[in-house]
PDB file of N, CA and C in Angstrom:
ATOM      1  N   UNK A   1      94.275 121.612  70.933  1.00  0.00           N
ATOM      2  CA  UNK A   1      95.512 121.722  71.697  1.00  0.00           C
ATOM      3  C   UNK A   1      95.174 121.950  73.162  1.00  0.00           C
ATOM      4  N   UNK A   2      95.967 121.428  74.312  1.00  0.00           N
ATOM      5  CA  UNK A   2      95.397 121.356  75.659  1.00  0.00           C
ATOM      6  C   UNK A   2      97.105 121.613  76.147  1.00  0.00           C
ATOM      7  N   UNK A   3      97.602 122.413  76.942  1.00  0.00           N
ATOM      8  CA  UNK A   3      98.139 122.461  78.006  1.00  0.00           C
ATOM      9  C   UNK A   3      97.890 122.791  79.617  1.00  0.00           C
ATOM     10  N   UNK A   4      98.077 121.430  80.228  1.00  0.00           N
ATOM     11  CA  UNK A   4      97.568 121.175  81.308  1.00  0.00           C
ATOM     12  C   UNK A   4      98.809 121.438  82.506  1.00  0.00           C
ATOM     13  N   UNK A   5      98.968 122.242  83.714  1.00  0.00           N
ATOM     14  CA  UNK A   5      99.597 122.803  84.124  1.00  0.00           C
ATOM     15  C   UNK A   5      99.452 121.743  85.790  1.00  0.00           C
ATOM     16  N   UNK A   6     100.171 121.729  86.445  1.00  0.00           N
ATOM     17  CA  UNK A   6      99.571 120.899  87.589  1.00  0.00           C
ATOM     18  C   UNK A   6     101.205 121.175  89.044  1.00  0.00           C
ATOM     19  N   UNK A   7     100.835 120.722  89.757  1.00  0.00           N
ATOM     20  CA  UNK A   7     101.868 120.664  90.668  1.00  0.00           C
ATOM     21  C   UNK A   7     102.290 121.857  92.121  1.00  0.00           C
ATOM     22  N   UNK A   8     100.807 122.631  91.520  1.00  0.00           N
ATOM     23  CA  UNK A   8     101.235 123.828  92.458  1.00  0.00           C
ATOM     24  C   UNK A   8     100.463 123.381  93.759  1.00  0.00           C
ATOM     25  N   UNK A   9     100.543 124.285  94.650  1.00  0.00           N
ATOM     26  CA  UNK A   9     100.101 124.500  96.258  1.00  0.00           C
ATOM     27  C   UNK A   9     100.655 125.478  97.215  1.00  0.00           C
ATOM     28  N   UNK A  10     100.739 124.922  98.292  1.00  0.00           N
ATOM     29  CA  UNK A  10     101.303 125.682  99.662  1.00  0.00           C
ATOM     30  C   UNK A  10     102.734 125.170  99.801  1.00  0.00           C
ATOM     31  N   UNK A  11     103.627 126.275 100.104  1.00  0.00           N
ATOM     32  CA  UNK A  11     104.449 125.687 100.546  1.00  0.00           C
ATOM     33  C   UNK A  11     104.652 127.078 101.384  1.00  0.00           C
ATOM     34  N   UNK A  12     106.354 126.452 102.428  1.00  0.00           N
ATOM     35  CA  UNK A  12     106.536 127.553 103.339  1.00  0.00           C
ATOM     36  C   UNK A  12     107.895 128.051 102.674  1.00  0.00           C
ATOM     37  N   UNK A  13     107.954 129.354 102.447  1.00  0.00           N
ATOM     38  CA  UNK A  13     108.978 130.383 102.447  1.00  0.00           C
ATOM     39  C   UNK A  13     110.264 128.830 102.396  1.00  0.00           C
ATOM     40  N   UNK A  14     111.033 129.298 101.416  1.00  0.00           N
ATOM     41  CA  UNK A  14     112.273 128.466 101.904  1.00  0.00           C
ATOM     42  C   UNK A  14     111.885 126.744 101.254  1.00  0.00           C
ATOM     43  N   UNK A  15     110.753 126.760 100.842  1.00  0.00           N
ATOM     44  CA  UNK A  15     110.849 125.084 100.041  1.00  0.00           C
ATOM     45  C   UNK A  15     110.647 125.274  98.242  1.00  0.00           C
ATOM     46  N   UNK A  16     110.352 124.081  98.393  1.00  0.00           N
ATOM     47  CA  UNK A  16     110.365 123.649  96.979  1.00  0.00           C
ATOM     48  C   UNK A  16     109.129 123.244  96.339  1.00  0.00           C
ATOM     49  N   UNK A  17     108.924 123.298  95.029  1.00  0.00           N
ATOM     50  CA  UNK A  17     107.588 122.925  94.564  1.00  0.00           C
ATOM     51  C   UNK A  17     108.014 122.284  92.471  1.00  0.00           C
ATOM     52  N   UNK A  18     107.640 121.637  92.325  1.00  0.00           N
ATOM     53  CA  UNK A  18     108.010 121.536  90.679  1.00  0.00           C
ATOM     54  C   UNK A  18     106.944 121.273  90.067  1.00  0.00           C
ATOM     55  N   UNK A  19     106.552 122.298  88.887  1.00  0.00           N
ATOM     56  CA  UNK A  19     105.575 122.380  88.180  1.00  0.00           C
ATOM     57  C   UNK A  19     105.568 121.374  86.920  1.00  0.00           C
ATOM     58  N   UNK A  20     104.702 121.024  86.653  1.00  0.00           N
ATOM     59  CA  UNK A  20     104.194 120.369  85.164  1.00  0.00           C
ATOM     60  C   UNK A  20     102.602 120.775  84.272  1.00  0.00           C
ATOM     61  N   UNK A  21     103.491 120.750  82.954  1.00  0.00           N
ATOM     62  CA  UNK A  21     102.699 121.091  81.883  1.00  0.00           C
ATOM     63  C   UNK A  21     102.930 120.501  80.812  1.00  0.00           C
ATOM     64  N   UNK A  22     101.467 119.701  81.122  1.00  0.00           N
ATOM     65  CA  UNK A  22     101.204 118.298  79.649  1.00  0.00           C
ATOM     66  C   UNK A  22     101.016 118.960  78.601  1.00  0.00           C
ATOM     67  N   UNK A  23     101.735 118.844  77.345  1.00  0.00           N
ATOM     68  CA  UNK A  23     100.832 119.134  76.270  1.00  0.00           C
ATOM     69  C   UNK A  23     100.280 117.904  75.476  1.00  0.00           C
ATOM     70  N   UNK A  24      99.280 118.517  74.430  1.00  0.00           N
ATOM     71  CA  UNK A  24      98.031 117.407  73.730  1.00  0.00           C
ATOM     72  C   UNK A  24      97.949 118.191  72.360  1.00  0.00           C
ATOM     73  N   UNK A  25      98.277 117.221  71.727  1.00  0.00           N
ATOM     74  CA  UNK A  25      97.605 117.893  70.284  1.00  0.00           C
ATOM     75  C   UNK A  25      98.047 118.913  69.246  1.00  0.00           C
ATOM     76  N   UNK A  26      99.265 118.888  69.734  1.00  0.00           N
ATOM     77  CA  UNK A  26     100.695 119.997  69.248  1.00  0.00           C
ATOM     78  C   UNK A  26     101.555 118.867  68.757  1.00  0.00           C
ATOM     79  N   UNK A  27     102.538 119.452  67.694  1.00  0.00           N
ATOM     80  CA  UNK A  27     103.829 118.601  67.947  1.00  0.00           C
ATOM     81  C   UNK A  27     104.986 119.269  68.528  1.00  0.00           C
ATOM     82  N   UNK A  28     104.744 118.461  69.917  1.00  0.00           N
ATOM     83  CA  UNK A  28     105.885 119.567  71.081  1.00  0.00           C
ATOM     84  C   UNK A  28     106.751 119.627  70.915  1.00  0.00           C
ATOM     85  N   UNK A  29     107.802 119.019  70.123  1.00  0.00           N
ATOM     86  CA  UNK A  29     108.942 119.161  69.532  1.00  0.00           C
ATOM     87  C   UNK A  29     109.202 120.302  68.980  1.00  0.00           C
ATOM     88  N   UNK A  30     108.284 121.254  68.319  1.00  0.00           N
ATOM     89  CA  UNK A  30     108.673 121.540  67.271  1.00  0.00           C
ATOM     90  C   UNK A  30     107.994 123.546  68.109  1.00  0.00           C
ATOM     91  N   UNK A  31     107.864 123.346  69.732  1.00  0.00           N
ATOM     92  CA  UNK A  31     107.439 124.531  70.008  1.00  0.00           C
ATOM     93  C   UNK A  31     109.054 124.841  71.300  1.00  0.00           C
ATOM     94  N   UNK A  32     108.839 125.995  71.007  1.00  0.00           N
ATOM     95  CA  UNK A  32     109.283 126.748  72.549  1.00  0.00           C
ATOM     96  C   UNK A  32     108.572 127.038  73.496  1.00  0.00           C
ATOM     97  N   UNK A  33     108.520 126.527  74.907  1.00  0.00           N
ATOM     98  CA  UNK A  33     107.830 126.686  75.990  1.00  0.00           C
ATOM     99  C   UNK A  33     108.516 127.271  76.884  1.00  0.00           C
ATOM    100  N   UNK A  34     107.637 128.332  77.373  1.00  0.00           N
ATOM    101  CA  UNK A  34     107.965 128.800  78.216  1.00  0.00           C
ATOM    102  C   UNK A  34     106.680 128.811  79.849  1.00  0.00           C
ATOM    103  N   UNK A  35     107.361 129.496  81.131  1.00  0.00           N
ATOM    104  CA  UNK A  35     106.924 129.852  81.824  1.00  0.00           C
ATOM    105  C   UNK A  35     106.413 130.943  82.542  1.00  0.00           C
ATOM    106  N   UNK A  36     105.310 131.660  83.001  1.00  0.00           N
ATOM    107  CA  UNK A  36     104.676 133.349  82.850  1.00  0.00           C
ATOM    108  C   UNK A  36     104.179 132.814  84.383  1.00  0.00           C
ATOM    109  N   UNK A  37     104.256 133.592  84.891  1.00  0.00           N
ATOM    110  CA  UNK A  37     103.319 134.251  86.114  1.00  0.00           C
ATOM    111  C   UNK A  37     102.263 135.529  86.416  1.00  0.00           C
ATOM    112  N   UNK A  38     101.327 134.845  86.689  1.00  0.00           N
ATOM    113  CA  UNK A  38     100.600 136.180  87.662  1.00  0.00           C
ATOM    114  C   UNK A  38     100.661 136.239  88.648  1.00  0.00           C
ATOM    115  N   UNK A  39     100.519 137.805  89.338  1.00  0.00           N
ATOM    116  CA  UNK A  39     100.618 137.468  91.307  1.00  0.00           C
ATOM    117  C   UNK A  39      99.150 138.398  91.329  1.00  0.00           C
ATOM    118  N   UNK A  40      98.392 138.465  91.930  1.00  0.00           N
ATOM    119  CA  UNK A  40      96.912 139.191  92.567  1.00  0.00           C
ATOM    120  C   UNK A  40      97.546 140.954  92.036  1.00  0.00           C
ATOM    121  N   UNK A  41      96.455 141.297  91.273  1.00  0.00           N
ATOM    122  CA  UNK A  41      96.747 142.740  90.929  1.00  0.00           C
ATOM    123  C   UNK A  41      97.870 143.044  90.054  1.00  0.00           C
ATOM    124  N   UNK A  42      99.048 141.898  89.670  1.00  0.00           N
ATOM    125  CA  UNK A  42     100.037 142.566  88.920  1.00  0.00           C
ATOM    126  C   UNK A  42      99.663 142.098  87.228  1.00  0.00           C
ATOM    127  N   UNK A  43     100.460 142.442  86.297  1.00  0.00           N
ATOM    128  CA  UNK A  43     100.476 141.859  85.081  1.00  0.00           C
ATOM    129  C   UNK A  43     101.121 140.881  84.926  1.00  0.00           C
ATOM    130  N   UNK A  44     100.707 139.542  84.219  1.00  0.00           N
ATOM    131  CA  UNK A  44     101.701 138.177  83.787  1.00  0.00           C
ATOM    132  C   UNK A  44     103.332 138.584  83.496  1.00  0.00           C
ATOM    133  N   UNK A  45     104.146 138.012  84.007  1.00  0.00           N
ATOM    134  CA  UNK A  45     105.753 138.267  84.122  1.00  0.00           C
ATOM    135  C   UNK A  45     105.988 136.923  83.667  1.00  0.00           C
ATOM    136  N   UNK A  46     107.273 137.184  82.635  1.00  0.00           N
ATOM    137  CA  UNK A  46     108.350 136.164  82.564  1.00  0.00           C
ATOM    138  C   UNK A  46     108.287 135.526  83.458  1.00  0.00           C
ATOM    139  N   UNK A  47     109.087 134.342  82.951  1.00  0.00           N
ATOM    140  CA  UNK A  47     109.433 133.134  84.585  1.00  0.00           C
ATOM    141  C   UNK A  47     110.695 132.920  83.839  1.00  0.00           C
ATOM    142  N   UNK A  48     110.403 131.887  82.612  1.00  0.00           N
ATOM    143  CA  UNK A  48     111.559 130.787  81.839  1.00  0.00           C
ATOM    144  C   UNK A  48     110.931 130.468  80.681  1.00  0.00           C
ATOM    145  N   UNK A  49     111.976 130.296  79.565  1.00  0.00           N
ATOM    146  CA  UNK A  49     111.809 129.820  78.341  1.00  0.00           C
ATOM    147  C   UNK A  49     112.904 128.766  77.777  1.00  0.00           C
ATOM    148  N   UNK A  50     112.478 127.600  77.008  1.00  0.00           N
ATOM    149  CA  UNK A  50     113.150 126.434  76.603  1.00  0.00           C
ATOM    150  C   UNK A  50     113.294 126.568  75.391  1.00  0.00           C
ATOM    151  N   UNK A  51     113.906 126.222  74.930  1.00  0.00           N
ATOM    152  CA  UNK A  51     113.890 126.008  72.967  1.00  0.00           C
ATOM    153  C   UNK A  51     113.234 124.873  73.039  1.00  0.00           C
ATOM    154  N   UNK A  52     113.151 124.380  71.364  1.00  0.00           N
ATOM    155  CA  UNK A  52     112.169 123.505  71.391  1.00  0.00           C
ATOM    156  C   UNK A  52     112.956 121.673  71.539  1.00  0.00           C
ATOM    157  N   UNK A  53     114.588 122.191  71.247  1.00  0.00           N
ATOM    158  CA  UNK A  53     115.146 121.104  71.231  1.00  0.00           C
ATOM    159  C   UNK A  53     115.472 120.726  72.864  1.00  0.00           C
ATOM    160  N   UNK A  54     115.889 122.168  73.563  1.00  0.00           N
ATOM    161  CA  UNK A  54     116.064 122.270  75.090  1.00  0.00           C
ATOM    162  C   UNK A  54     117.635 122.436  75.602  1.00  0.00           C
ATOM    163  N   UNK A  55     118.185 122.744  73.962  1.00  0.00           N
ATOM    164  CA  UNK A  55     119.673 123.414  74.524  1.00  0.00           C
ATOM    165  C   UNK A  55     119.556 125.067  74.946  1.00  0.00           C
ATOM    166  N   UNK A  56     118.836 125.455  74.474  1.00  0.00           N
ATOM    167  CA  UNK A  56     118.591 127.240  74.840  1.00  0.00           C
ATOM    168  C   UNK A  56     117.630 127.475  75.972  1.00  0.00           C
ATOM    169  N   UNK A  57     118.180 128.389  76.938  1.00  0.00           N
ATOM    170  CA  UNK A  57     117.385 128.508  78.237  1.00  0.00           C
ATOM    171  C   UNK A  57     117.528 129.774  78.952  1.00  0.00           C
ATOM    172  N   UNK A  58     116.547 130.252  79.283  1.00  0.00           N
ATOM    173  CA  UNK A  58     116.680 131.745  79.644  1.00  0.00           C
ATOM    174  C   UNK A  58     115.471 131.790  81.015  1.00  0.00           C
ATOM    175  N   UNK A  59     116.337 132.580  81.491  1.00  0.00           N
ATOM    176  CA  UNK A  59     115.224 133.223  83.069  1.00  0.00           C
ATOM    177  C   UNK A  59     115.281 134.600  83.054  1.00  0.00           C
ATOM    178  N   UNK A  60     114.075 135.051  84.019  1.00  0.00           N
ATOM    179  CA  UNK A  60     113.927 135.851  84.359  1.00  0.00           C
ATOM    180  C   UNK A  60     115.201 135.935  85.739  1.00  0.00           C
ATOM    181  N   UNK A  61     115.526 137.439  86.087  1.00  0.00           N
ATOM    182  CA  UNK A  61     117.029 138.100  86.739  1.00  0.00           C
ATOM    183  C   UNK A  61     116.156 137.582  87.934  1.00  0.00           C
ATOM    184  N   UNK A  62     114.557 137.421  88.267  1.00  0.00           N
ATOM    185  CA  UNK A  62     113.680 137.428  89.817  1.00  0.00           C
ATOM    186  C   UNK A  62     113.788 136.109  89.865  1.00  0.00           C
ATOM    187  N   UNK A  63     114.240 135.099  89.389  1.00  0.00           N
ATOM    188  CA  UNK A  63     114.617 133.413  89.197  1.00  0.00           C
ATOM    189  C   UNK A  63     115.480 132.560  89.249  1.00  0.00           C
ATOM    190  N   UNK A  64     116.601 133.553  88.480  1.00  0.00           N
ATOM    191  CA  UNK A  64     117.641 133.170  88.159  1.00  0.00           C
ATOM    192  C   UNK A  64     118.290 132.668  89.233  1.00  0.00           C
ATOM    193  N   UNK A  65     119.146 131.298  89.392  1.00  0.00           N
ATOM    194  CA  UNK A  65     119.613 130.267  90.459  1.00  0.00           C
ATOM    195  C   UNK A  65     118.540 129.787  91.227  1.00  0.00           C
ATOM    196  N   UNK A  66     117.673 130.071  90.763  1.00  0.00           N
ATOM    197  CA  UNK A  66     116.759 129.228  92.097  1.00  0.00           C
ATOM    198  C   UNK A  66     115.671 128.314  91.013  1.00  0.00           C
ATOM    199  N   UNK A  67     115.558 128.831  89.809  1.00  0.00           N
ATOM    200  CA  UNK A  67     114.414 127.955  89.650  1.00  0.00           C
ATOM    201  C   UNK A  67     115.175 127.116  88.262  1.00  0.00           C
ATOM    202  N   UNK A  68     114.328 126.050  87.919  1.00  0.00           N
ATOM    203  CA  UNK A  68     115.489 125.304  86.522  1.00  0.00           C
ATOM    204  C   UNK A  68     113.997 125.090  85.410  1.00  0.00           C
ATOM    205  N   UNK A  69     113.728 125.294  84.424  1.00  0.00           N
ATOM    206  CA  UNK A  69     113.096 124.749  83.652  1.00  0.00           C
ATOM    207  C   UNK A  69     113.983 123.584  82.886  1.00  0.00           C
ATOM    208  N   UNK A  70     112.892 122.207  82.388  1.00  0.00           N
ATOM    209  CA  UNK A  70     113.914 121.219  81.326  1.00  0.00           C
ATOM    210  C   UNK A  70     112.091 121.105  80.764  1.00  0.00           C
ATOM    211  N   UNK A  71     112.567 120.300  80.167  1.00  0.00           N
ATOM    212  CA  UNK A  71     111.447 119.194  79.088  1.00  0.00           C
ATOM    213  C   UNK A  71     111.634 117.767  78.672  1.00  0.00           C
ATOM    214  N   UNK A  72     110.640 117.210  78.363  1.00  0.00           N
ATOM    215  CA  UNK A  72     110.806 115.687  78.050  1.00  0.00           C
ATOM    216  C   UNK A  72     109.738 115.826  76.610  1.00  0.00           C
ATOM    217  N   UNK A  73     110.954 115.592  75.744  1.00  0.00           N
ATOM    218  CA  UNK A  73     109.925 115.452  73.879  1.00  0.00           C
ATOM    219  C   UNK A  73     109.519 114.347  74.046  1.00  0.00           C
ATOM    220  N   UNK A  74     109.549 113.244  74.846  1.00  0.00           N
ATOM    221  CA  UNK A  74     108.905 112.121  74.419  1.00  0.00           C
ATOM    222  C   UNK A  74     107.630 112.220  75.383  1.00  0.00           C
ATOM    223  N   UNK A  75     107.173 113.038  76.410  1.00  0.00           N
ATOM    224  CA  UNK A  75     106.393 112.395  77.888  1.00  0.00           C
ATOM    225  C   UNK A  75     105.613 114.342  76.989  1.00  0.00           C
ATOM    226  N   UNK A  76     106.222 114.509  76.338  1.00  0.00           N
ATOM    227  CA  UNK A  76     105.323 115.940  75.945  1.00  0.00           C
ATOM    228  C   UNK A  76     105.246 116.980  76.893  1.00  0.00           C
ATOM    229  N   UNK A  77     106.258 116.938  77.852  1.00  0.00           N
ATOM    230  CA  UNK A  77     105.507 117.905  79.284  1.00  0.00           C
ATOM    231  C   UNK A  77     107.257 118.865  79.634  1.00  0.00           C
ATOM    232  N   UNK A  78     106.739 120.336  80.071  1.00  0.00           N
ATOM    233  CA  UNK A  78     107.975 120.518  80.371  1.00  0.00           C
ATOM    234  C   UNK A  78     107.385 121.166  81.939  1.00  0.00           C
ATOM    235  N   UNK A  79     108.737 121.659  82.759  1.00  0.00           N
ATOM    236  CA  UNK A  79     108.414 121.078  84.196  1.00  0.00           C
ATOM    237  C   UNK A  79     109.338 122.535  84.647  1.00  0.00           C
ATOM    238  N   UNK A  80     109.188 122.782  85.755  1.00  0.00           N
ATOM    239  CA  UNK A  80     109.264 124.359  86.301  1.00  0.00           C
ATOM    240  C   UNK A  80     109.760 123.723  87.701  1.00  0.00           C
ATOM    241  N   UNK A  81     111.147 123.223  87.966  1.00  0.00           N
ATOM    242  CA  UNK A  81     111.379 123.335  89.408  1.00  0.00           C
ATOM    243  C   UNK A  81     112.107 124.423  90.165  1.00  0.00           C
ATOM    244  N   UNK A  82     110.920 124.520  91.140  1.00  0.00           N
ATOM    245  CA  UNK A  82     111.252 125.570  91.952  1.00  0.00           C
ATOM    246  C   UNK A  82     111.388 125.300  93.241  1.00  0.00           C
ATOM    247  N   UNK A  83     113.124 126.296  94.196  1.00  0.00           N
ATOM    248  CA  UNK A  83     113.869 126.098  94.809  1.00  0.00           C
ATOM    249  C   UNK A  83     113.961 127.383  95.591  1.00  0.00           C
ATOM    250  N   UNK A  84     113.643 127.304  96.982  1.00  0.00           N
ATOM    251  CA  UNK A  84     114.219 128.524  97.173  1.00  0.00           C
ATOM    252  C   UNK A  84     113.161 129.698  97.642  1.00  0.00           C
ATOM    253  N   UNK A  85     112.179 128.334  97.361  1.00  0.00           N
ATOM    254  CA  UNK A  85     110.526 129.907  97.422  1.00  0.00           C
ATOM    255  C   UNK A  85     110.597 130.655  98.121  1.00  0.00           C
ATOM    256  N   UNK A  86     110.508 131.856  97.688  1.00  0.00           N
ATOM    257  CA  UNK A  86     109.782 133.143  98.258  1.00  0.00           C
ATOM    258  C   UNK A  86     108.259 133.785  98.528  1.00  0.00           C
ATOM    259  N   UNK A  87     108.126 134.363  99.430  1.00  0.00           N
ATOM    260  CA  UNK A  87     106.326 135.070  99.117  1.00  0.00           C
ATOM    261  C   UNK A  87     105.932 135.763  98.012  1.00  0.00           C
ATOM    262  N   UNK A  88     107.196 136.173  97.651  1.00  0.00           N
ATOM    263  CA  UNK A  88     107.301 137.346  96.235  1.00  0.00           C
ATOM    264  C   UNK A  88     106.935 136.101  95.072  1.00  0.00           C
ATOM    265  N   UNK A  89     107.056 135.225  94.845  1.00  0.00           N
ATOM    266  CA  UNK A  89     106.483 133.968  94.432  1.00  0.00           C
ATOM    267  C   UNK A  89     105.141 133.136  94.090  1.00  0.00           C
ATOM    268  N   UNK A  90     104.508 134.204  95.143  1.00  0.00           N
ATOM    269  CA  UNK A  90     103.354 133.666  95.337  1.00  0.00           C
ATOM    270  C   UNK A  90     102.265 133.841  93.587  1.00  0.00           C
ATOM    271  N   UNK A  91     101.706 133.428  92.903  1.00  0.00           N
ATOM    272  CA  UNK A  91     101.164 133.673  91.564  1.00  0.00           C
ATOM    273  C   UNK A  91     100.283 132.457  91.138  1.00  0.00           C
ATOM    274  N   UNK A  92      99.823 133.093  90.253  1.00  0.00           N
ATOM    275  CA  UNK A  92      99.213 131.351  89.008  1.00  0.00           C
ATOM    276  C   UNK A  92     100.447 131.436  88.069  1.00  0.00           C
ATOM    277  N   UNK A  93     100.895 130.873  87.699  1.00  0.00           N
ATOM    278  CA  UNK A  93     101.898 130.382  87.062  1.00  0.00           C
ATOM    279  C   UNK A  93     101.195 129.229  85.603  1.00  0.00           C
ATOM    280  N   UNK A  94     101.433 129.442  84.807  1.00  0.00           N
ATOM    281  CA  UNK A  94     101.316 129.422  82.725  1.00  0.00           C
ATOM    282  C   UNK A  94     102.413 128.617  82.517  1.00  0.00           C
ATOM    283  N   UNK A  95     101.437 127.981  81.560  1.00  0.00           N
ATOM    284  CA  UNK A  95     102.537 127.532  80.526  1.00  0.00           C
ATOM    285  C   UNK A  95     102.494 128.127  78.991  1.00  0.00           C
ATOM    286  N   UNK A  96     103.097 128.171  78.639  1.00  0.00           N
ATOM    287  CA  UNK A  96     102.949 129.377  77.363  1.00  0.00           C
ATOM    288  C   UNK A  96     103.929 127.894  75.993  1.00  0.00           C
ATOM    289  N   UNK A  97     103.273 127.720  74.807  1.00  0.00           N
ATOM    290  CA  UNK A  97     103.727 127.047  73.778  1.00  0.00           C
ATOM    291  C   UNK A  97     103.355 128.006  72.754  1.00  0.00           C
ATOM    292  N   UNK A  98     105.232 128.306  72.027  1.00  0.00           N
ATOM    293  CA  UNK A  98     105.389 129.107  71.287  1.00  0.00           C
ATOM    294  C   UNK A  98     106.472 128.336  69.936  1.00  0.00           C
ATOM    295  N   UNK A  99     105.301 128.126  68.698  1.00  0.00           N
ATOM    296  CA  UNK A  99     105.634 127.448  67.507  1.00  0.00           C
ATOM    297  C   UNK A  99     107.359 127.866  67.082  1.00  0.00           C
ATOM    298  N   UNK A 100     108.011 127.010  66.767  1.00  0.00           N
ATOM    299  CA  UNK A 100     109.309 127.517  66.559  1.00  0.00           C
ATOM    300  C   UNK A 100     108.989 128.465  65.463  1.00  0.00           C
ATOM    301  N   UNK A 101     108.534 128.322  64.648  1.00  0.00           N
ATOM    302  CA  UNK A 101     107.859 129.333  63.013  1.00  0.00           C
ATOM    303  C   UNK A 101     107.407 130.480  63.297  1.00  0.00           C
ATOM    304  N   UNK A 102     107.020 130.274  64.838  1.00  0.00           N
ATOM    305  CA  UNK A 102     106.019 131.754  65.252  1.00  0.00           C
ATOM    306  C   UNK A 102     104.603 131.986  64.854  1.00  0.00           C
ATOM    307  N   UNK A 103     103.919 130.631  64.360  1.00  0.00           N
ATOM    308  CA  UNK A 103     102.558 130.739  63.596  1.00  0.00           C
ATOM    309  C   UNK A 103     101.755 130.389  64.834  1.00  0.00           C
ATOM    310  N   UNK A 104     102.049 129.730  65.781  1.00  0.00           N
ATOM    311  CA  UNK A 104     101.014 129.588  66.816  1.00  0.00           C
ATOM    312  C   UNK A 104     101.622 129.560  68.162  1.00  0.00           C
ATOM    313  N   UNK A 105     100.584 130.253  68.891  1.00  0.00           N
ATOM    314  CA  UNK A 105     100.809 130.367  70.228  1.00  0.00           C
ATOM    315  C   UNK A 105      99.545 129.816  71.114  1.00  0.00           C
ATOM    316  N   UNK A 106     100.145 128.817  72.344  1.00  0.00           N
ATOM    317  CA  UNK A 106      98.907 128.430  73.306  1.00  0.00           C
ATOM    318  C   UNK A 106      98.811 128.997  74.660  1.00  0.00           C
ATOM    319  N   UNK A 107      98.252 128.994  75.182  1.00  0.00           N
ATOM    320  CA  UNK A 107      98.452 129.036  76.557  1.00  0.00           C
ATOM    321  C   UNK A 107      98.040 127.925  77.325  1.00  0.00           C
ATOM    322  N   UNK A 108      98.252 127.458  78.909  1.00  0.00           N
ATOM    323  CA  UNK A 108      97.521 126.404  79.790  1.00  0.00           C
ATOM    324  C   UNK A 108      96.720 127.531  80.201  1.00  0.00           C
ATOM    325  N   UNK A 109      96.044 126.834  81.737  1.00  0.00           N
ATOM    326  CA  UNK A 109      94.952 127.758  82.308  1.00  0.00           C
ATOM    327  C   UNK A 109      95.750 128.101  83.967  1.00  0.00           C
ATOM    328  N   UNK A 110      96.544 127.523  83.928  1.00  0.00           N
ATOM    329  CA  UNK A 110      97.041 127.843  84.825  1.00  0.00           C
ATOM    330  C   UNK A 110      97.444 126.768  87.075  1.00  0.00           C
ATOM    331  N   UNK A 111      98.518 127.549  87.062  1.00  0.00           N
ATOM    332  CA  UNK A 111      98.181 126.174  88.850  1.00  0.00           C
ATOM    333  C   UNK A 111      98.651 127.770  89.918  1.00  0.00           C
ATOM    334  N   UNK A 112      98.092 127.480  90.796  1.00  0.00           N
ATOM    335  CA  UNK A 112      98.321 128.302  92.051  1.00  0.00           C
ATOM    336  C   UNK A 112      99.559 127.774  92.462  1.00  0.00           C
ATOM    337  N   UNK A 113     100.148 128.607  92.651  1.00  0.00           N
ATOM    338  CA  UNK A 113     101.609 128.758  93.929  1.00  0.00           C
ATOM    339  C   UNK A 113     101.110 129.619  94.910  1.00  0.00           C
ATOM    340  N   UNK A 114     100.912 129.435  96.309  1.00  0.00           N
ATOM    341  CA  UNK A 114     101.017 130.226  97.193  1.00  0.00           C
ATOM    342  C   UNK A 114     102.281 129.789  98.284  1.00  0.00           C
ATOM    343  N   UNK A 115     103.152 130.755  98.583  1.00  0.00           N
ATOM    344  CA  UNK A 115     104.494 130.750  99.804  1.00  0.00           C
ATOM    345  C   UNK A 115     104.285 131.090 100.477  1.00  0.00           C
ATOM    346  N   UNK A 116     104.105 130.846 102.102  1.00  0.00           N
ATOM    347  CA  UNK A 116     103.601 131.272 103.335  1.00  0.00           C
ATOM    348  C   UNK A 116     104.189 130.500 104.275  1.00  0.00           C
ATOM    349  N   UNK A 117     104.088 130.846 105.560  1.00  0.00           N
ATOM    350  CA  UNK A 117     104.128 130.103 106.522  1.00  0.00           C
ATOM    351  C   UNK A 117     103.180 130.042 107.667  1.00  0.00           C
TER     352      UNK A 117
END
């Protein structure tokens, strides 16, 4: 199983950035994905979580209106757009695949977000 995370960089305070995370070797249909952050020194935090069909959707209250998670079951990848950046933002940012059954859990390795100007 491989989740591959991609899309991060620099941006300035006030833009936008949208994340992607391929999965391989799962049947992605059949997981809930979500999104986790680290920032330097803190512990991994919530971001967003999808069901596996992609009618159920939940954020974190530090997200909420600014960022949108969706998914594509056929392209296998679900996608983290973010609106609105902040420095408080700044993290490696996860993709987290969580079996609808609850028998397996993956992680990606992760993409840098840094917000600056």
């Amino acid at each position: 199983v491989q989740l591959v995370e991609s899309g991060g960089g620099l941006v300035q305070p006030g833009g936008s950035l949208r994340l992607s995370c391929a999965a391989s070797g799962l049947t992605f249909s059949s997981y809930f994905m979500s999104w986790f952050r680290q920032a330097p020194g803190k512990e991994r935090e919530y971001v967003a979580r999808i069901s596996s069909g992609g009618n159920r959707i939940n954020y974190a209250d530090s997200v909420k209106g600014r960022f949108v998670i969706s998914r594509d079951n056929v392209k296998n990848t679900v996608y983290l757009q973010m609106n609105s950046l902040k420095p408080e933002d700044t993290a490696v940012y996860y993709c987290k695949a969580d079996h609808f059954a609850a028998t397996n859990t993956y992680w990606g390795q992760g993409t840098q977000v840094t917000v600056s100007s």
